[in-house]
C-alpha atoms as a PDB file:
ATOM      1  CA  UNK A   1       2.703  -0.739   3.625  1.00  0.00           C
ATOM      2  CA  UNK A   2      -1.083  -1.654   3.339  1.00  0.00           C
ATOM      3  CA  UNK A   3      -0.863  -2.347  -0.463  1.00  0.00           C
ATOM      4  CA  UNK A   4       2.748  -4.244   0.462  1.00  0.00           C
ATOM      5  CA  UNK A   5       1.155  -7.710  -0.642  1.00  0.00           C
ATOM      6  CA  UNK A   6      -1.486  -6.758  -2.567  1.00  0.00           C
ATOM      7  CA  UNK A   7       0.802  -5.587  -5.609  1.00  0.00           C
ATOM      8  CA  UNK A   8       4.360  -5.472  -7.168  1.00  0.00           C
ATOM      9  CA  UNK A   9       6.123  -2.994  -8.052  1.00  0.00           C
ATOM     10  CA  UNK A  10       6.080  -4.057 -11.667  1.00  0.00           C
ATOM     11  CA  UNK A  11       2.140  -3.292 -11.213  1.00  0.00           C
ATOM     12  CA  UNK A  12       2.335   0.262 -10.336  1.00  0.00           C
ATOM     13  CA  UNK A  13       2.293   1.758 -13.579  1.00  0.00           C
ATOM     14  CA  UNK A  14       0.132   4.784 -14.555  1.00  0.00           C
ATOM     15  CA  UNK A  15      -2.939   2.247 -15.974  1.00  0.00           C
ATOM     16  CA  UNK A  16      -2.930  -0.319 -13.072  1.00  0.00           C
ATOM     17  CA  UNK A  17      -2.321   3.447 -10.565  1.00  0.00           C
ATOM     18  CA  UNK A  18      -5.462   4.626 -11.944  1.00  0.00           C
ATOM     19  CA  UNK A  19      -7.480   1.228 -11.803  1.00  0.00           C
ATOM     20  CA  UNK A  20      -6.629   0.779  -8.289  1.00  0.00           C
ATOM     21  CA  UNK A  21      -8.074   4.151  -7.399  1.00  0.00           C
ATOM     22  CA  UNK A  22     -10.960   3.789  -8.802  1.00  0.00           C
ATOM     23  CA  UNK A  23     -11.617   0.516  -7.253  1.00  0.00           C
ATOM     24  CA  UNK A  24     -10.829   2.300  -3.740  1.00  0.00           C
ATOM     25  CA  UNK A  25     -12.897   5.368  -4.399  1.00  0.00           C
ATOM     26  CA  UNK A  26     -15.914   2.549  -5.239  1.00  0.00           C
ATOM     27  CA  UNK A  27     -15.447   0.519  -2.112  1.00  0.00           C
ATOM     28  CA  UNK A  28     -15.328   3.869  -0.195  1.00  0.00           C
ATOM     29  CA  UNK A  29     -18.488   5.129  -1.983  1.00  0.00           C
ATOM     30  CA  UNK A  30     -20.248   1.664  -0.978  1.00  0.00           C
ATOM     31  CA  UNK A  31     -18.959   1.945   2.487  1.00  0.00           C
ATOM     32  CA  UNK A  32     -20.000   5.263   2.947  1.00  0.00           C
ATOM     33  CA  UNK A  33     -23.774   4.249   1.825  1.00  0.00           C
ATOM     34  CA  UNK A  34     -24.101   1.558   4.000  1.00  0.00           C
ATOM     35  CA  UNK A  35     -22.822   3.683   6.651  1.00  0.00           C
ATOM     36  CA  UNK A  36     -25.413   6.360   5.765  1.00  0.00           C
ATOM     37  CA  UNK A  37     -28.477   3.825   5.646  1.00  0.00           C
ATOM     38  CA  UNK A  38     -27.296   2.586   9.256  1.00  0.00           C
ATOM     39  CA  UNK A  39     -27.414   6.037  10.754  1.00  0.00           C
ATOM     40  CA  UNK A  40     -31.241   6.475   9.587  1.00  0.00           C
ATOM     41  CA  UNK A  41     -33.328   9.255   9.463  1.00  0.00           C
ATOM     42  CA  UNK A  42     -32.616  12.480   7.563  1.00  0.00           C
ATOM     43  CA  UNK A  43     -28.954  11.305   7.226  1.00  0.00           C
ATOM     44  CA  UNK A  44     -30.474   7.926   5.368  1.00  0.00           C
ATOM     45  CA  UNK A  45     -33.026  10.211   3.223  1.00  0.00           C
ATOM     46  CA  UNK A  46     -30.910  12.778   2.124  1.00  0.00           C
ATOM     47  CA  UNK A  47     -27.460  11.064   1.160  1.00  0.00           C
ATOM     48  CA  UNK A  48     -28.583   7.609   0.231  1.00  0.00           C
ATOM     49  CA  UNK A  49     -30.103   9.045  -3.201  1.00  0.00           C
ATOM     50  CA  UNK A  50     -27.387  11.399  -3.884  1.00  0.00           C
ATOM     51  CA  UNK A  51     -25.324   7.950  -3.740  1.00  0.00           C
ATOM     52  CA  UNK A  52     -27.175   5.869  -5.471  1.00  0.00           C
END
């Protein structure tokens, strides 16, 4: 399991669930923006503000 030695089981409760996602949906965000600033042109000018 990818989050096999990242967590216990003891951690997966509804509050440390929740936490987790949102720390996943950040680093996709981020990832997504750098991705968009590397592919340039319109793709840079129009998504980059939107995820800013």
């Amino acid at each position: 399991s990818f989050f096999q030695d990242c967590i216990s089981e003891n951690d997966l409760d509804e509050v440390n669930i929740e936490i987790l996602r949102n720390k996943l949906y950040k680093a996709y965000l981020e990832s997504f923006y750098s991705f968009c600033k590397e592919q340039g042109g319109q793709t840079e000018e129009v998504m980059c503000p939107i995820l800013q």
